[in-house]
PDB file of N, CA and C in Angstrom:
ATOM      1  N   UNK A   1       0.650  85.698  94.450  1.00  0.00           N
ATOM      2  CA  UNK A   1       1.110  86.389  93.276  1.00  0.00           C
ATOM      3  C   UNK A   1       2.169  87.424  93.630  1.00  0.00           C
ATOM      4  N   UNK A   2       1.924  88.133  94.661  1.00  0.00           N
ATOM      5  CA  UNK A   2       2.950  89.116  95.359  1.00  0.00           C
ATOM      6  C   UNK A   2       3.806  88.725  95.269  1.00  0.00           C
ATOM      7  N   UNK A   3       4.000  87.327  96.118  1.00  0.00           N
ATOM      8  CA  UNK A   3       5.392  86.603  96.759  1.00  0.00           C
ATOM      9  C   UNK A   3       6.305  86.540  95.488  1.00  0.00           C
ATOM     10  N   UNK A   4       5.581  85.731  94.614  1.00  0.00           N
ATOM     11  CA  UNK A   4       5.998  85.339  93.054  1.00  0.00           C
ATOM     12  C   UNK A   4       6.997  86.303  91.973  1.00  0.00           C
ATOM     13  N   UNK A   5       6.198  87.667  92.536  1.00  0.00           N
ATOM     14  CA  UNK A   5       6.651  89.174  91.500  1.00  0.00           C
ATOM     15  C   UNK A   5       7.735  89.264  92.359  1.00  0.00           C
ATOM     16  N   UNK A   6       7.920  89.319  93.846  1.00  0.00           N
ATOM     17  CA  UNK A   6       9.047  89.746  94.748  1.00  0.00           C
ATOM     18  C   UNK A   6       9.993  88.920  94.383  1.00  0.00           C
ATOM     19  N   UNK A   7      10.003  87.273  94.386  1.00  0.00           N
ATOM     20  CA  UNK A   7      11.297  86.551  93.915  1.00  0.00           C
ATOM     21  C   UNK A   7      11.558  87.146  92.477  1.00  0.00           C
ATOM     22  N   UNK A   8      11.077  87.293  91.832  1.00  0.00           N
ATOM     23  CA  UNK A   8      11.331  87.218  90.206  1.00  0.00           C
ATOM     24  C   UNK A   8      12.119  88.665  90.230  1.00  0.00           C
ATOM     25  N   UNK A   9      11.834  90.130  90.994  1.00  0.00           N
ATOM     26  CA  UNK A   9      12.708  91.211  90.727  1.00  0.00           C
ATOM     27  C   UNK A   9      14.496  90.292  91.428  1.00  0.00           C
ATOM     28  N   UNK A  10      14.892  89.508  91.820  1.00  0.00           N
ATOM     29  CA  UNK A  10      16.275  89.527  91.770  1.00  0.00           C
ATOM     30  C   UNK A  10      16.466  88.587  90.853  1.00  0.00           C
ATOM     31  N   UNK A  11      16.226  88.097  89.813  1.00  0.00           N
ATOM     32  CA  UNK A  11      16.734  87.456  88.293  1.00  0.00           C
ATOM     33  C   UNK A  11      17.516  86.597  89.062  1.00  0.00           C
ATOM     34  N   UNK A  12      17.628  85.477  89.990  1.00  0.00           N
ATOM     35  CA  UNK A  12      18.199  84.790  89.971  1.00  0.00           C
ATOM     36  C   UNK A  12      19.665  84.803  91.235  1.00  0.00           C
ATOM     37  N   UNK A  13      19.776  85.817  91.476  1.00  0.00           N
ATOM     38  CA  UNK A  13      20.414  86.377  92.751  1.00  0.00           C
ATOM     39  C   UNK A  13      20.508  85.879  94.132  1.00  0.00           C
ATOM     40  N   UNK A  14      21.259  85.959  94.436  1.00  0.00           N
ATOM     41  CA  UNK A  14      20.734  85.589  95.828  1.00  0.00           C
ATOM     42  C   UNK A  14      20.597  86.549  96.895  1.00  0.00           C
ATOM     43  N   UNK A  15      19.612  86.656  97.763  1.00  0.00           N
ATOM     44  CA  UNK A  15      18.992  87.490  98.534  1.00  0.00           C
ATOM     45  C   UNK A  15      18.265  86.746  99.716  1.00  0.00           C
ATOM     46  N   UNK A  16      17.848  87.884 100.813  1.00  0.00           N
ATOM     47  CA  UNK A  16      17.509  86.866 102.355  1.00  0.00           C
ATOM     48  C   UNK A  16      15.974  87.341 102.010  1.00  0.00           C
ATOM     49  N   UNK A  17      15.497  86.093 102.689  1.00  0.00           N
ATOM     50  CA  UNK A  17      13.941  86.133 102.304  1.00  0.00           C
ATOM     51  C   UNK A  17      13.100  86.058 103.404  1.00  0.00           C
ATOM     52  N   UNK A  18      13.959  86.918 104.298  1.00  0.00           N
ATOM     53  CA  UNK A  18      13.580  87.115 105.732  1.00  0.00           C
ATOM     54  C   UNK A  18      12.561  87.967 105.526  1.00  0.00           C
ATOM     55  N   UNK A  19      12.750  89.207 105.127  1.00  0.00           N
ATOM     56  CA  UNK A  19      11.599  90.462 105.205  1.00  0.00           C
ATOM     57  C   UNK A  19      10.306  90.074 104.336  1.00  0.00           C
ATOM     58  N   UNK A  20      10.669  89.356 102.834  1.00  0.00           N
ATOM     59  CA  UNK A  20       9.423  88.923 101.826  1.00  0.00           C
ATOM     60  C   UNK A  20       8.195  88.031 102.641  1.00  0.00           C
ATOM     61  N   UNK A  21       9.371  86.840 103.291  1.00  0.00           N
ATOM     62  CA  UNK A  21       8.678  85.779 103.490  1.00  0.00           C
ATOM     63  C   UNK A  21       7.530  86.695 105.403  1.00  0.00           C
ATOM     64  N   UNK A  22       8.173  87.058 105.966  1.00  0.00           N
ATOM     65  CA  UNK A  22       7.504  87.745 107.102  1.00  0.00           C
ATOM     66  C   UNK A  22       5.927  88.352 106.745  1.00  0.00           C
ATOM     67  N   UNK A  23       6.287  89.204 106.066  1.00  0.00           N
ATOM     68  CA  UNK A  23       5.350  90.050 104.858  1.00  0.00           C
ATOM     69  C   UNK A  23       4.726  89.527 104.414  1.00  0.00           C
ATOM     70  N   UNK A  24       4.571  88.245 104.243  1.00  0.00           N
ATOM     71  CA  UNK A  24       3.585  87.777 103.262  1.00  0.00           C
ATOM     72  C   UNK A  24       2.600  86.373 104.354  1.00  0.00           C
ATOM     73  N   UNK A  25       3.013  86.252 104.849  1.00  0.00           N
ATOM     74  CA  UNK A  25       2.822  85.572 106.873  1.00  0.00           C
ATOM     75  C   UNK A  25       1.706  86.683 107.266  1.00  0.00           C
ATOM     76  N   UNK A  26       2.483  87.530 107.178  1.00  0.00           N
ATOM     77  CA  UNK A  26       1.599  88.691 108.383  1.00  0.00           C
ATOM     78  C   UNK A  26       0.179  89.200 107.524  1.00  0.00           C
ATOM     79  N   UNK A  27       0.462  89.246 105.853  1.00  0.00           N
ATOM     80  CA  UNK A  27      -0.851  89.343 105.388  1.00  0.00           C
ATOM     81  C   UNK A  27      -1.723  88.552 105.446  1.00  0.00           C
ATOM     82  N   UNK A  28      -1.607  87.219 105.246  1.00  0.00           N
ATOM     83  CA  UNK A  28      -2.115  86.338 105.501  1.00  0.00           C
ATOM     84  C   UNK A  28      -3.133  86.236 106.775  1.00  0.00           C
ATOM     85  N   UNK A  29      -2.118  86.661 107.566  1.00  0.00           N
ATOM     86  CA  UNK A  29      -2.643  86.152 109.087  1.00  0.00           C
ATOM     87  C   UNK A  29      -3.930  87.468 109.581  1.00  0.00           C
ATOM     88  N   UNK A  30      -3.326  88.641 108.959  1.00  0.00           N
ATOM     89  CA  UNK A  30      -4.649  89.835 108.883  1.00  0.00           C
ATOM     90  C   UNK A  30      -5.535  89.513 108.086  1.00  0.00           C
ATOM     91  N   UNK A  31      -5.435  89.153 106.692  1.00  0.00           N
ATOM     92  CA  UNK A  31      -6.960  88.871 105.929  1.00  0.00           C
ATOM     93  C   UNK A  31      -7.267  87.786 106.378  1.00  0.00           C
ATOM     94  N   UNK A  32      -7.228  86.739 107.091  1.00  0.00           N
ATOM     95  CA  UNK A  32      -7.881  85.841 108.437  1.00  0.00           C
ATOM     96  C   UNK A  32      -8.566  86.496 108.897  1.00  0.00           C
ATOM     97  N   UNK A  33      -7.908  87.568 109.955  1.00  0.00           N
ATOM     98  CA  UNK A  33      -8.642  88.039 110.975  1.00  0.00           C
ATOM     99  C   UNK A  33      -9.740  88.536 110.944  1.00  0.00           C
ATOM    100  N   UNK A  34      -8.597  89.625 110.055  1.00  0.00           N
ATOM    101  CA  UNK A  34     -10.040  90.802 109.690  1.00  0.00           C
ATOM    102  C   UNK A  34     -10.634  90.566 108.154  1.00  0.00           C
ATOM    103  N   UNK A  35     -10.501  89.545 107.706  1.00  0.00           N
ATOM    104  CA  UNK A  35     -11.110  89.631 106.146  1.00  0.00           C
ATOM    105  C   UNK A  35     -10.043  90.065 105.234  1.00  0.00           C
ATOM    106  N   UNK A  36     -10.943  89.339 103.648  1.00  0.00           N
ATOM    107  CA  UNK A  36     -10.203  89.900 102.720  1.00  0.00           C
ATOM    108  C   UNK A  36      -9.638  91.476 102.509  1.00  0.00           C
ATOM    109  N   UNK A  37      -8.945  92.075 101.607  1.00  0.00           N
ATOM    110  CA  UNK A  37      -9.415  93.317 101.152  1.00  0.00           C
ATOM    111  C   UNK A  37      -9.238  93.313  99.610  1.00  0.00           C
ATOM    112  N   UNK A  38      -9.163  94.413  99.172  1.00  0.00           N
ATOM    113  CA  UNK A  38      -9.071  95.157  97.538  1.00  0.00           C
ATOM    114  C   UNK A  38     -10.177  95.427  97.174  1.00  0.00           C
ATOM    115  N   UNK A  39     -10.530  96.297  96.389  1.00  0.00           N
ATOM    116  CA  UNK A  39     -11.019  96.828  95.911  1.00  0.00           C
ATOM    117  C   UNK A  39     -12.564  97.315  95.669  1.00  0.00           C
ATOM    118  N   UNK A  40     -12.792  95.792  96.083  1.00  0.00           N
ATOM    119  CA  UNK A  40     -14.617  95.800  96.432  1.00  0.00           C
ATOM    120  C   UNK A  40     -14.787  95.546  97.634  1.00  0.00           C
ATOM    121  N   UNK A  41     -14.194  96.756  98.220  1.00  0.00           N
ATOM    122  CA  UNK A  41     -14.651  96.268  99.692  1.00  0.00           C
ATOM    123  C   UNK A  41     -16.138  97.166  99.949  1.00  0.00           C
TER     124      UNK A  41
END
């Protein structure tokens, strides 16, 4: 859903999706490790 809201703020633009796409890898790869998070933890 993150990823989704991050493309949608440039309306169509073009932009590098180096930093989004990293960012969203690296969360991934921590709520693996160490588990989910939010709110009911």
């Amino acid at each position: 859903q993150s990823l989704v809201q991050e493309f949608k703020k440039f309306k169509g633009e073009a932009f590098s999706t180096d930093r989004i796409i990293t960012c969203a890898v690296s969360n991934i790869i921590c709520s693996v490790i160490y588990g989910s998070y939010g709110l009911n933890m």
